[in-house]
C-alpha atoms as a PDB file:
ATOM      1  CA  UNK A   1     -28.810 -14.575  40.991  1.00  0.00           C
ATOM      2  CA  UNK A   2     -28.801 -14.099  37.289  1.00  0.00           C
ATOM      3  CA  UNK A   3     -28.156 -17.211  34.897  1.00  0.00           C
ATOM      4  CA  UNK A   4     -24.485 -17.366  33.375  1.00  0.00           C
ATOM      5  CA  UNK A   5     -24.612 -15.633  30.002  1.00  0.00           C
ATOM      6  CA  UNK A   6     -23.677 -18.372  27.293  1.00  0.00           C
ATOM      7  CA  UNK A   7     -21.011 -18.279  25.011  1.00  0.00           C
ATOM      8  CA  UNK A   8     -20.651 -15.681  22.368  1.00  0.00           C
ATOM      9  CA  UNK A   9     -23.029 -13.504  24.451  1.00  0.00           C
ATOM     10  CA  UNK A  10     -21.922 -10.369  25.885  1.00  0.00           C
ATOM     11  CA  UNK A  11     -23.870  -8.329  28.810  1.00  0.00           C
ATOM     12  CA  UNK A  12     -24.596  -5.118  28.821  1.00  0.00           C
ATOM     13  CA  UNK A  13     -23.966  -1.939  31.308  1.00  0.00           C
ATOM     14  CA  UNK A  14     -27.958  -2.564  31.937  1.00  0.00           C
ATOM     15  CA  UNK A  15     -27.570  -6.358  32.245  1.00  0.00           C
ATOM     16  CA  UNK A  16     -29.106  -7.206  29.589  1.00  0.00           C
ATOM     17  CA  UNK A  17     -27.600  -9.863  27.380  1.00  0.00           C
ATOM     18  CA  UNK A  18     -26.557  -9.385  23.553  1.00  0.00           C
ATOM     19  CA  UNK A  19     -24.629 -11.025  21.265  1.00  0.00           C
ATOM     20  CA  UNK A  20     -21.258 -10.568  20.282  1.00  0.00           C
ATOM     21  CA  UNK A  21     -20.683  -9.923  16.759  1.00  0.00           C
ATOM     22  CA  UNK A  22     -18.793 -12.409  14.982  1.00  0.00           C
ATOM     23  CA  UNK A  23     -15.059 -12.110  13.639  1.00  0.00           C
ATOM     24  CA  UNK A  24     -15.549 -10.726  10.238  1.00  0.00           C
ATOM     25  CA  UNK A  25     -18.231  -8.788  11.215  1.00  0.00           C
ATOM     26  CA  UNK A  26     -15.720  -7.111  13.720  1.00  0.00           C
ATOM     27  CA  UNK A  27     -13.255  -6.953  11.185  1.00  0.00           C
ATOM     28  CA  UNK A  28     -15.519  -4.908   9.008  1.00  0.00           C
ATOM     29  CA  UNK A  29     -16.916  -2.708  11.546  1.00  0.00           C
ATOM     30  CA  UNK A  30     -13.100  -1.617  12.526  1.00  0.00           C
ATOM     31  CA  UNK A  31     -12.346  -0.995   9.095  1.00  0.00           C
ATOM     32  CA  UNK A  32     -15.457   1.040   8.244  1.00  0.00           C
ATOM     33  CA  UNK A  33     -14.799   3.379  11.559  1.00  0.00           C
ATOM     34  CA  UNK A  34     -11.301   3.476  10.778  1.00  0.00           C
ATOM     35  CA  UNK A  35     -11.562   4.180   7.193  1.00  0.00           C
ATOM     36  CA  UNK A  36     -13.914   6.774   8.639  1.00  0.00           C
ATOM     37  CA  UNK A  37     -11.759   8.293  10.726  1.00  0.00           C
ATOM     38  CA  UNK A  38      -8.605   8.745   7.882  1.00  0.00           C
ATOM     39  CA  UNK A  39     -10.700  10.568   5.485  1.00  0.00           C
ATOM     40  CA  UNK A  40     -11.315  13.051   8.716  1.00  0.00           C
ATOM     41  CA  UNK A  41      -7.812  13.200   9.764  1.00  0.00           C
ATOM     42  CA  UNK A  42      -4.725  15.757   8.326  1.00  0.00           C
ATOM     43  CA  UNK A  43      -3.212  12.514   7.017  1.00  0.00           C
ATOM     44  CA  UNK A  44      -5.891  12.224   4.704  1.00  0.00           C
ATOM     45  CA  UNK A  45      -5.550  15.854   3.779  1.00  0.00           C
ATOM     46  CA  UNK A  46      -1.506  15.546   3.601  1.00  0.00           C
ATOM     47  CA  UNK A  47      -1.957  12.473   0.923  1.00  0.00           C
ATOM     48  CA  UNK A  48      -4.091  14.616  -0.901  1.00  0.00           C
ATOM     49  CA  UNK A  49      -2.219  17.913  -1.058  1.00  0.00           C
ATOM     50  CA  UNK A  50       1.144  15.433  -2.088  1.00  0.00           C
ATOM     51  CA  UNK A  51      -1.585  13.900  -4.763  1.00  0.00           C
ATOM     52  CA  UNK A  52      -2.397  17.440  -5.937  1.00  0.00           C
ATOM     53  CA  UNK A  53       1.514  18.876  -5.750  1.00  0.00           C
ATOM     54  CA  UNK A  54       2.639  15.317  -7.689  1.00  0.00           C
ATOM     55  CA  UNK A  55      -0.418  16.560 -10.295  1.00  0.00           C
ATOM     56  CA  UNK A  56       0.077  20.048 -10.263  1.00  0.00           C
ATOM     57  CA  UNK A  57       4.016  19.988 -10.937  1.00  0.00           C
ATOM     58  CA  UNK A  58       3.562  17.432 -13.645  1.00  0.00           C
ATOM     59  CA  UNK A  59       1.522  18.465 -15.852  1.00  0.00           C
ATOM     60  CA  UNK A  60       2.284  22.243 -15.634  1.00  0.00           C
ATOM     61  CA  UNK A  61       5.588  20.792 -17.013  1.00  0.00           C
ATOM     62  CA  UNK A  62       4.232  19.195 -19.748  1.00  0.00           C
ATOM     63  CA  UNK A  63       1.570  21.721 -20.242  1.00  0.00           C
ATOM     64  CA  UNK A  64       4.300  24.375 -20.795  1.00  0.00           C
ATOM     65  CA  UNK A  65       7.016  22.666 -22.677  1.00  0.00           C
ATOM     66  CA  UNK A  66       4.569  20.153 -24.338  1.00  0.00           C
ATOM     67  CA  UNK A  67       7.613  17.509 -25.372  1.00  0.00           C
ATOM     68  CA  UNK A  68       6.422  15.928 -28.137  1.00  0.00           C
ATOM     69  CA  UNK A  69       7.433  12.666 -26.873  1.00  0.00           C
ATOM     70  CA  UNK A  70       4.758  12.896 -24.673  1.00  0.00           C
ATOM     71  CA  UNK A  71       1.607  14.969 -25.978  1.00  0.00           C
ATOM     72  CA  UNK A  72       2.443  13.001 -28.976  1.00  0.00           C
ATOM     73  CA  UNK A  73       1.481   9.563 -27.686  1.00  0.00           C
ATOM     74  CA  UNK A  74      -0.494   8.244 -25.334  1.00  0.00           C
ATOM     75  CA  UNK A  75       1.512   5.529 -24.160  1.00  0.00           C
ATOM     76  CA  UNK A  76       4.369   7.592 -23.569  1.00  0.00           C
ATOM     77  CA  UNK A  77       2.452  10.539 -21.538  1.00  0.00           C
ATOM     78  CA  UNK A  78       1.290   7.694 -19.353  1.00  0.00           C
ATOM     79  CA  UNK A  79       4.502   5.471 -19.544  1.00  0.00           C
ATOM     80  CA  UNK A  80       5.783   8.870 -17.990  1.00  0.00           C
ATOM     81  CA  UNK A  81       3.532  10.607 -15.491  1.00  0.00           C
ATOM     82  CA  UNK A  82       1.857   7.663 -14.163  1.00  0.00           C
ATOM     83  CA  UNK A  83       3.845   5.000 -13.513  1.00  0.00           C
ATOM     84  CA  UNK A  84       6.443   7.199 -11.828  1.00  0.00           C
ATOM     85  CA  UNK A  85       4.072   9.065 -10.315  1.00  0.00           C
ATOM     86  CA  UNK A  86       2.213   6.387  -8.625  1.00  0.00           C
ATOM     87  CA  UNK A  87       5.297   4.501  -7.576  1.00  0.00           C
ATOM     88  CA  UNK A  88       6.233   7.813  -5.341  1.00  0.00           C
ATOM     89  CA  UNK A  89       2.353   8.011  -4.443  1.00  0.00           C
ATOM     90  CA  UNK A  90       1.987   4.267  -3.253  1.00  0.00           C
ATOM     91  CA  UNK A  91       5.035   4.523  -0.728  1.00  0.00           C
ATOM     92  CA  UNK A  92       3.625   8.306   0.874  1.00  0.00           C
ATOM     93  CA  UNK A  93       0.629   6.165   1.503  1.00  0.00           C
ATOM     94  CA  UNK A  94       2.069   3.604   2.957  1.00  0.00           C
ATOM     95  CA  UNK A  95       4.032   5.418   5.079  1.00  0.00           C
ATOM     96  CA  UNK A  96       1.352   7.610   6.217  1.00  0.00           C
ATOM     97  CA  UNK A  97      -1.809   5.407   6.400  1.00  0.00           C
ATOM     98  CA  UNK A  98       0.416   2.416   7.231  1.00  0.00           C
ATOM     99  CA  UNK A  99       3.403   3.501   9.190  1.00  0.00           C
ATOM    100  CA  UNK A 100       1.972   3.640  12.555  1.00  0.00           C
ATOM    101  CA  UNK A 101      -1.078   2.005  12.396  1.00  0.00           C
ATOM    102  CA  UNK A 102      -0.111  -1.387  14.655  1.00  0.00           C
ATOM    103  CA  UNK A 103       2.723   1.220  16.918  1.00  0.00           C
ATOM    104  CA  UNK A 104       0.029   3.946  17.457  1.00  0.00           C
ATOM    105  CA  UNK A 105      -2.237   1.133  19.190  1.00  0.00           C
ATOM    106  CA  UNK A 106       0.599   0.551  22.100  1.00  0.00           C
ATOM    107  CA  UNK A 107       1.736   4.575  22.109  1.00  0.00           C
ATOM    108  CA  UNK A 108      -1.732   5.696  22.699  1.00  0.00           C
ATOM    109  CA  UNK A 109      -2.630   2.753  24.341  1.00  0.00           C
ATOM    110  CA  UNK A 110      -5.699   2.554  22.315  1.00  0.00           C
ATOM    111  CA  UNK A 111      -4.803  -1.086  22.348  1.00  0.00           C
ATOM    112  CA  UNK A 112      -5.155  -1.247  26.096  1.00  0.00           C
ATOM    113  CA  UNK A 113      -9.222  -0.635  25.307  1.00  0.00           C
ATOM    114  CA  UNK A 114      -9.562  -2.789  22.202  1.00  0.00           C
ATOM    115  CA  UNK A 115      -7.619  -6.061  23.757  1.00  0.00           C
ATOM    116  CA  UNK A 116     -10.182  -5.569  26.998  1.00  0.00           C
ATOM    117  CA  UNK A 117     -13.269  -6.254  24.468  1.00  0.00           C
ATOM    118  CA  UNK A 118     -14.379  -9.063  23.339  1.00  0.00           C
ATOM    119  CA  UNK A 119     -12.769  -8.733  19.396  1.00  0.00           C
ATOM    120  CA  UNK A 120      -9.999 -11.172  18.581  1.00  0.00           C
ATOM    121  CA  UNK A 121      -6.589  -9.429  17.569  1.00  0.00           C
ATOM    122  CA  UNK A 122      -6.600 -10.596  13.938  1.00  0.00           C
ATOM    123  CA  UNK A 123      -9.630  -8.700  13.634  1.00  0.00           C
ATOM    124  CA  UNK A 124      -8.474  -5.666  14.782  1.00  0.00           C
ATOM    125  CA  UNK A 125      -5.172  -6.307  12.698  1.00  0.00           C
ATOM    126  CA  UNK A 126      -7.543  -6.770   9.495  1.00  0.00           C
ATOM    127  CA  UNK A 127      -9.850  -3.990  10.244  1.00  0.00           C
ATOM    128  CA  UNK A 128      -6.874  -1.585  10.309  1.00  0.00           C
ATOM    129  CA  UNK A 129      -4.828  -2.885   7.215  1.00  0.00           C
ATOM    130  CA  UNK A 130      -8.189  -2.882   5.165  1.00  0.00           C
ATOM    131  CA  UNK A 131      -9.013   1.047   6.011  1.00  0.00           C
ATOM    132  CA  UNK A 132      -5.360   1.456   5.110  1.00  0.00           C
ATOM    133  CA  UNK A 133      -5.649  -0.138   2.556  1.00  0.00           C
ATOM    134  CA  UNK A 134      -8.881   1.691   0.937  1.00  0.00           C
ATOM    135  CA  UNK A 135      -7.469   5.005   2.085  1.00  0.00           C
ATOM    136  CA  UNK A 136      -4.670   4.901   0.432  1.00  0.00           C
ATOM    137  CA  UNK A 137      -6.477   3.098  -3.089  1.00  0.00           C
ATOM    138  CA  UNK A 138      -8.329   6.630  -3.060  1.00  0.00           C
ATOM    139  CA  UNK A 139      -5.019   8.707  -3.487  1.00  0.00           C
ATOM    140  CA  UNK A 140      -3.992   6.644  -6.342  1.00  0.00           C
ATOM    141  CA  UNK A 141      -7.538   6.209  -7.747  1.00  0.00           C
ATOM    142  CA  UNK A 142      -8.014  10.138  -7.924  1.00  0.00           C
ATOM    143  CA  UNK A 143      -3.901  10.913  -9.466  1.00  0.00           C
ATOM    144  CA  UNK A 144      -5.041   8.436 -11.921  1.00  0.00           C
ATOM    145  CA  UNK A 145      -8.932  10.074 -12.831  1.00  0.00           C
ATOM    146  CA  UNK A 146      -6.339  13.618 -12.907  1.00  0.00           C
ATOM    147  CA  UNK A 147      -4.261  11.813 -15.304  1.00  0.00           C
ATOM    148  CA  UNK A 148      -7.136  10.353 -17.509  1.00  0.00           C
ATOM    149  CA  UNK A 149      -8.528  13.997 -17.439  1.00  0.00           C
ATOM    150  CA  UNK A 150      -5.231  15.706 -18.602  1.00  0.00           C
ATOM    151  CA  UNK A 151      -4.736  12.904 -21.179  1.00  0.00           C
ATOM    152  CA  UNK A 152      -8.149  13.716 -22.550  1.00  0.00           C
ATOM    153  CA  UNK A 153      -7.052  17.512 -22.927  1.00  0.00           C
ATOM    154  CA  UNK A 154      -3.834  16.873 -24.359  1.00  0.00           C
ATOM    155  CA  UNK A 155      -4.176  13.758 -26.571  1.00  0.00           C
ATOM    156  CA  UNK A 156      -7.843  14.186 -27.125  1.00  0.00           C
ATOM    157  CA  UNK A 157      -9.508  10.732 -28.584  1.00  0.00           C
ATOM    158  CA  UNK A 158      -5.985   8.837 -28.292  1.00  0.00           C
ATOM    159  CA  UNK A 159      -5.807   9.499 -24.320  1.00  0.00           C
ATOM    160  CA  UNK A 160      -6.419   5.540 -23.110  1.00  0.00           C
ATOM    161  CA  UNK A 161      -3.845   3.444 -24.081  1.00  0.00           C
ATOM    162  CA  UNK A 162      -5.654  -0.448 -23.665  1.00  0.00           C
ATOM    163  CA  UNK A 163      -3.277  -1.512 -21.270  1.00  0.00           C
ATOM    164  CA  UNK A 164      -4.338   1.143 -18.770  1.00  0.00           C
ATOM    165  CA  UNK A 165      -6.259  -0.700 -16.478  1.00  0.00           C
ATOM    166  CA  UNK A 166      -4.348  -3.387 -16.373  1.00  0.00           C
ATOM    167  CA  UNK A 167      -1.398  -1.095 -14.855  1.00  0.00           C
ATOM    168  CA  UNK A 168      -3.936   0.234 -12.201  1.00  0.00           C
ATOM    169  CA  UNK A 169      -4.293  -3.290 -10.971  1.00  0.00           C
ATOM    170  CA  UNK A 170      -0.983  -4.369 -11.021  1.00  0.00           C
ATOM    171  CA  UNK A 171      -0.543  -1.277  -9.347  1.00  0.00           C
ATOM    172  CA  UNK A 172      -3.155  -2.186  -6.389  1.00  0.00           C
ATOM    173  CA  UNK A 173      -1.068  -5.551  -5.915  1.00  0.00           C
ATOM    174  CA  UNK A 174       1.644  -3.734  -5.601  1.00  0.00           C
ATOM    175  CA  UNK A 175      -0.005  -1.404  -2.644  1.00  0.00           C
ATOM    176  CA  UNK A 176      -1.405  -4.205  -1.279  1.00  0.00           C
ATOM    177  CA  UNK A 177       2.399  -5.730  -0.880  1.00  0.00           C
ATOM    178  CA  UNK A 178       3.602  -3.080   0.322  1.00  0.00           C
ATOM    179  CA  UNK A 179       1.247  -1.685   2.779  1.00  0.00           C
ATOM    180  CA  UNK A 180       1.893  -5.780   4.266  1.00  0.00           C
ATOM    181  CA  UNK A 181       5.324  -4.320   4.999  1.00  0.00           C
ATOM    182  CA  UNK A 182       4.547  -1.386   6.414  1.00  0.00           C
ATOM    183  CA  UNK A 183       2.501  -3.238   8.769  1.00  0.00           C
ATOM    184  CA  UNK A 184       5.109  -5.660   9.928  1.00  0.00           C
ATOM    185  CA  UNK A 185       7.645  -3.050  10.482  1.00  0.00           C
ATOM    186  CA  UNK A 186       4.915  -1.179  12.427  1.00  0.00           C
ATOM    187  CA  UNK A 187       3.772  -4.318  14.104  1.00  0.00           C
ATOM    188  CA  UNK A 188       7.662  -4.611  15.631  1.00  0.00           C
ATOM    189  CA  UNK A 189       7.643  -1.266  17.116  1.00  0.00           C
ATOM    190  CA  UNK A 190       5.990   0.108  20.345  1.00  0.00           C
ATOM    191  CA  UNK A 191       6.761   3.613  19.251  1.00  0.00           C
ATOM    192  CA  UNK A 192       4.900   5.400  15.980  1.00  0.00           C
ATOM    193  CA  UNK A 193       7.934   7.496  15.033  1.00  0.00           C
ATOM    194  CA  UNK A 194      10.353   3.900  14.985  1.00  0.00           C
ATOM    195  CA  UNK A 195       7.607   2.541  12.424  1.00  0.00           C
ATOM    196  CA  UNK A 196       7.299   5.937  10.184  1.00  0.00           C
ATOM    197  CA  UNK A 197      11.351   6.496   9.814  1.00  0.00           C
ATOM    198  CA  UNK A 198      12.004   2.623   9.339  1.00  0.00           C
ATOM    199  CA  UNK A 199       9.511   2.397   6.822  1.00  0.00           C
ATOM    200  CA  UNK A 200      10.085   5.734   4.857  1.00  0.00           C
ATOM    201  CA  UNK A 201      13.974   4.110   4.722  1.00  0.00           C
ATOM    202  CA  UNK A 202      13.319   1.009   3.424  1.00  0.00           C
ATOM    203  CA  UNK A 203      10.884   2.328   0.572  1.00  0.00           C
ATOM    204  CA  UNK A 204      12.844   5.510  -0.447  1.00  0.00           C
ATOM    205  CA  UNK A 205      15.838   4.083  -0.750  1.00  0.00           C
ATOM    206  CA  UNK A 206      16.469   1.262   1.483  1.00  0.00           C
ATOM    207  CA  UNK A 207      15.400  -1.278  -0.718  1.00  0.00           C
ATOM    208  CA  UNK A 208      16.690   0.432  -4.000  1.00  0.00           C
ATOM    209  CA  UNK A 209      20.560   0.813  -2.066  1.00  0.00           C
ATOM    210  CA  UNK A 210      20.548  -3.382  -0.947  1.00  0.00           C
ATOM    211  CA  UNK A 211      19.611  -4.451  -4.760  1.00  0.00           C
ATOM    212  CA  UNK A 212      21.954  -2.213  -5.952  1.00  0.00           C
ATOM    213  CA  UNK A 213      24.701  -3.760  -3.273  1.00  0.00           C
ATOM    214  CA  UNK A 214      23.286  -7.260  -4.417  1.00  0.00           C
ATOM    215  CA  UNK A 215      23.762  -6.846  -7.961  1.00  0.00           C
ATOM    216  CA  UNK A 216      27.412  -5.060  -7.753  1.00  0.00           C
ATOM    217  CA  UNK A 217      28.784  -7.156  -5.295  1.00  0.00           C
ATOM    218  CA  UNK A 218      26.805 -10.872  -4.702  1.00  0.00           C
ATOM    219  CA  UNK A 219      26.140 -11.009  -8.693  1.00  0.00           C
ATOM    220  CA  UNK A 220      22.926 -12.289  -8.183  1.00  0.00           C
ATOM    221  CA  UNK A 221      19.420 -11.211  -8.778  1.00  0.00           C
ATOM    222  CA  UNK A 222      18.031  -9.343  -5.976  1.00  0.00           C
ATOM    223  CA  UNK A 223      14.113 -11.198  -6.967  1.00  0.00           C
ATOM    224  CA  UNK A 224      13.546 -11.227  -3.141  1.00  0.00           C
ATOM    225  CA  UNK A 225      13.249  -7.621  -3.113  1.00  0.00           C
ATOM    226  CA  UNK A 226      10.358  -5.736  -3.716  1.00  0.00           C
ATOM    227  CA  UNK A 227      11.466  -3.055  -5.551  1.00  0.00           C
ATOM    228  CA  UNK A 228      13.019  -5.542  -8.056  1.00  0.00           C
ATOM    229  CA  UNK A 229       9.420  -6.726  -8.782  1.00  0.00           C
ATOM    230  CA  UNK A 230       7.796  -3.371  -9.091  1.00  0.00           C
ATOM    231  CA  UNK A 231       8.704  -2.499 -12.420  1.00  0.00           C
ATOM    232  CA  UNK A 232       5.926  -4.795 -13.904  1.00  0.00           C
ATOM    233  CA  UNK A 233       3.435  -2.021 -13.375  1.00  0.00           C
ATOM    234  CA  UNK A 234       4.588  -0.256 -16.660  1.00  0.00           C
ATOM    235  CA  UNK A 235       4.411  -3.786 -18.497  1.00  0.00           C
ATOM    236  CA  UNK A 236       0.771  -3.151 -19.683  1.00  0.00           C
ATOM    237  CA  UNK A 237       1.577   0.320 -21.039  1.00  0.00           C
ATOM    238  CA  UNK A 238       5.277   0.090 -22.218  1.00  0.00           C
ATOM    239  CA  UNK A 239       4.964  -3.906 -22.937  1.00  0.00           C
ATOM    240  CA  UNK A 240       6.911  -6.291 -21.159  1.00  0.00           C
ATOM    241  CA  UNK A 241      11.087  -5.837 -22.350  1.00  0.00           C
ATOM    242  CA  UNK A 242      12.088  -8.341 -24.853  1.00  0.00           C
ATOM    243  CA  UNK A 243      15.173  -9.224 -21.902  1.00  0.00           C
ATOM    244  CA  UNK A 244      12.941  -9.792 -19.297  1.00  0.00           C
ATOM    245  CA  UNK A 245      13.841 -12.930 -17.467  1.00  0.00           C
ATOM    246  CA  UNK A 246      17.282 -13.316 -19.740  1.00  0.00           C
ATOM    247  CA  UNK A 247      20.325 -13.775 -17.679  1.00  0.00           C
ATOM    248  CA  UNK A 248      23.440 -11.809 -17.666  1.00  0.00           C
ATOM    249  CA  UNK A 249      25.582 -14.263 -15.763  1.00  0.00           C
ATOM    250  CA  UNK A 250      23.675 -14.549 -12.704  1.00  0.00           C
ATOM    251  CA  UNK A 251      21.585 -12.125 -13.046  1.00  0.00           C
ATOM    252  CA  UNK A 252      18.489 -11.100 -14.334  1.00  0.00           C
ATOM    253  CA  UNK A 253      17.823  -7.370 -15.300  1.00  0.00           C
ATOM    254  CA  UNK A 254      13.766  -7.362 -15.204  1.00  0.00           C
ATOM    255  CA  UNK A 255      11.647  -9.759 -14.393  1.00  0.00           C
ATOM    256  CA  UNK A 256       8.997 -11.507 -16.425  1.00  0.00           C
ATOM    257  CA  UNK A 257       5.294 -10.830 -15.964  1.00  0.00           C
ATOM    258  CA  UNK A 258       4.575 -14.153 -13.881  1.00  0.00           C
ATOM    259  CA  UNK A 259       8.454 -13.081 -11.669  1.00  0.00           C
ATOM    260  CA  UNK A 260       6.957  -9.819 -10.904  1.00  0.00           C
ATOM    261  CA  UNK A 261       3.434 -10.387  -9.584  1.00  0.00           C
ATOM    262  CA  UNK A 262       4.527 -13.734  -8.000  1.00  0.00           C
ATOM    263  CA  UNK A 263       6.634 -11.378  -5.689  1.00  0.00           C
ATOM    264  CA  UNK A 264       4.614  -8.677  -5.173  1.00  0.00           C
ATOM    265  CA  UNK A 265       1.746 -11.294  -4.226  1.00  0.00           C
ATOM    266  CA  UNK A 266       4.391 -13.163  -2.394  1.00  0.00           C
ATOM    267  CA  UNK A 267       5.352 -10.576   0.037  1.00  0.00           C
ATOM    268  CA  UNK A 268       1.624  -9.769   0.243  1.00  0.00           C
ATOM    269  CA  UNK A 269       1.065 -12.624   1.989  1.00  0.00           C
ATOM    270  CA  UNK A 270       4.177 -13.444   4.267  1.00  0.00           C
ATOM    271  CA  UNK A 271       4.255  -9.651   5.422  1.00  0.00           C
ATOM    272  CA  UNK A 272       0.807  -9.601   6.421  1.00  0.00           C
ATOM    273  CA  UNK A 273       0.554 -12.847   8.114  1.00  0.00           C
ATOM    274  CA  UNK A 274       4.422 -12.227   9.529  1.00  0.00           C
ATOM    275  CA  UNK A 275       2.624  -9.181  11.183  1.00  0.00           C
ATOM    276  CA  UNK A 276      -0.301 -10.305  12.304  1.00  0.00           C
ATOM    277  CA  UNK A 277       1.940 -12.850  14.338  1.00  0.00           C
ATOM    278  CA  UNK A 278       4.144 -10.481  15.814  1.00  0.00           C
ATOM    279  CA  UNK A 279       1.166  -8.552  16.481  1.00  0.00           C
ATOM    280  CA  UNK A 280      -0.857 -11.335  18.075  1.00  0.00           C
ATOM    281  CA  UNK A 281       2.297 -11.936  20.427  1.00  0.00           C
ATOM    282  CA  UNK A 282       2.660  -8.697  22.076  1.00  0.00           C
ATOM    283  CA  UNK A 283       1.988  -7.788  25.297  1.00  0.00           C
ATOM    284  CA  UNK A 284       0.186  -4.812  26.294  1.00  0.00           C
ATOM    285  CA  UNK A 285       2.303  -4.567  29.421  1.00  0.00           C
END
């Protein structure tokens, strides 16, 4: 009879004994094949084609009627076409990369296999947000090289306004915040299309109708919603508004720079750990 493996030691079909890789190295590996496995899918191809449509309709606009408001200045062309264009851009790749990536596991029952291994479920739940994650910073990474490219044509040596940058990363918080979201309304469904609709709600206009209601009829500032916070992506390109973090009563209009990103990180980190929970507490019954 053959000696107990040890712990952390896994045998294999030919009984031989190997080791078990550890946590992060499973996290890594299920983000790599995952990653993998969106920029093969029609997803991936989707994102694009909205990516290229966004692109395409945008700056045939401009290129046509050429407003001098914006092929006059740099920081209005991208005040204009990129943070509104990437705000639309984040939530499409949310929903899509995002949407039913914790629901797909129990309607497949893909799950069923991956809880039978030896892999702990925060490392699958990592693995799955980081390939989401990186798929979906490659649909805003390429709008904004399109962007940088048409600036160049249309400004010529004025195209980069300094604050760029700056807006790309705010922008990446942002897309990390959400896509924490779209994982814990994913992560409370058992059924892809529940995550996909309840998600594409919330972000089109879900979140924009309850600020609204909390604004017009609590009176107070709706800073626990998301889409309050957003607007700090244009800060580094338009500059922050001189009334941002002034009260109206009890309200405040736009947030300050420090408001802003303390939100977005916020629900960064109580979404994803929220849905990590959930998803550590189902039951693959």
């Amino acid at each position: 009879m053959s000696a107990a493996a040890a712990p952390g030691t896994a045998v294999r079909r030919d009984g031989a004994i190997g080791s078990v890789p550890g946590s992060w190295t499973q996290t890594f590996l299920m983000s790599r094949y995952q990653f993998r496995d969106y920029l093969r899918s029609q997803r991936f191809l989707l994102m694009m084609g909205i990516v290229a449509a966004i692109s395409a309709i945008l700056l045939t606009l401009v290129g046509y009627y050429r407003p001098a408001g914006l092929v006059g200045s740099a920081k209005a062309f991208y005040a204009s076409l990129w943070i509104e264009g990437t705000e639309v851009l984040i939530v499409f790749a949310g929903i899509i990369f995002g949407g039913d990536a914790i629901a797909g596991e129990f309607q497949n029952r893909t799950g069923y296999f991956l809880m039978g291994q030896p892999i702990k479920r925060w490392s699958v739940y990592a693995g799955k947000y980081l390939a989401a994650f990186a798929a979906a910073l490659v649909t805003i990474a390429v709008y904004l090289v399109v962007l940088v490219l048409a600036g160049a044509y249309f400004l010529g040596s004025g195209a980069f306004p300094p604050g760029l940058f700056a807006a790309f990363a705010i922008a990446v918080l942002y897309l990390a915040a959400l896509l924490g979201t779209t994982f814990l309304f994913s992560s409370l469904f058992k059924t892809s299309m529940y995550g996909v609709i309840v998600v594409a709600i919330m972000f089109l206009f879900g979140f924009s109708l309850i600020e609204g209601v909390i604004e017009g009829l609590v009176g107070i500032t709706p800073w626990f919603i998301i889409t309050w916070a957003n607007v700090t992506i244009a800060y580094p390109i338009t500059n922050v508004p001189a009334h941002a973090g002034a009260r109206l009563g009890l309200i405040v209009q736009y947030p300050t720079y420090a408001q802003g990103l303390s939100v977005m990180f916020a629900y960064f980190l109580g979404t994803t750990i929220a849905g990590l929970l959930l998803f550590d507490r189902e039951e693959f019954t």
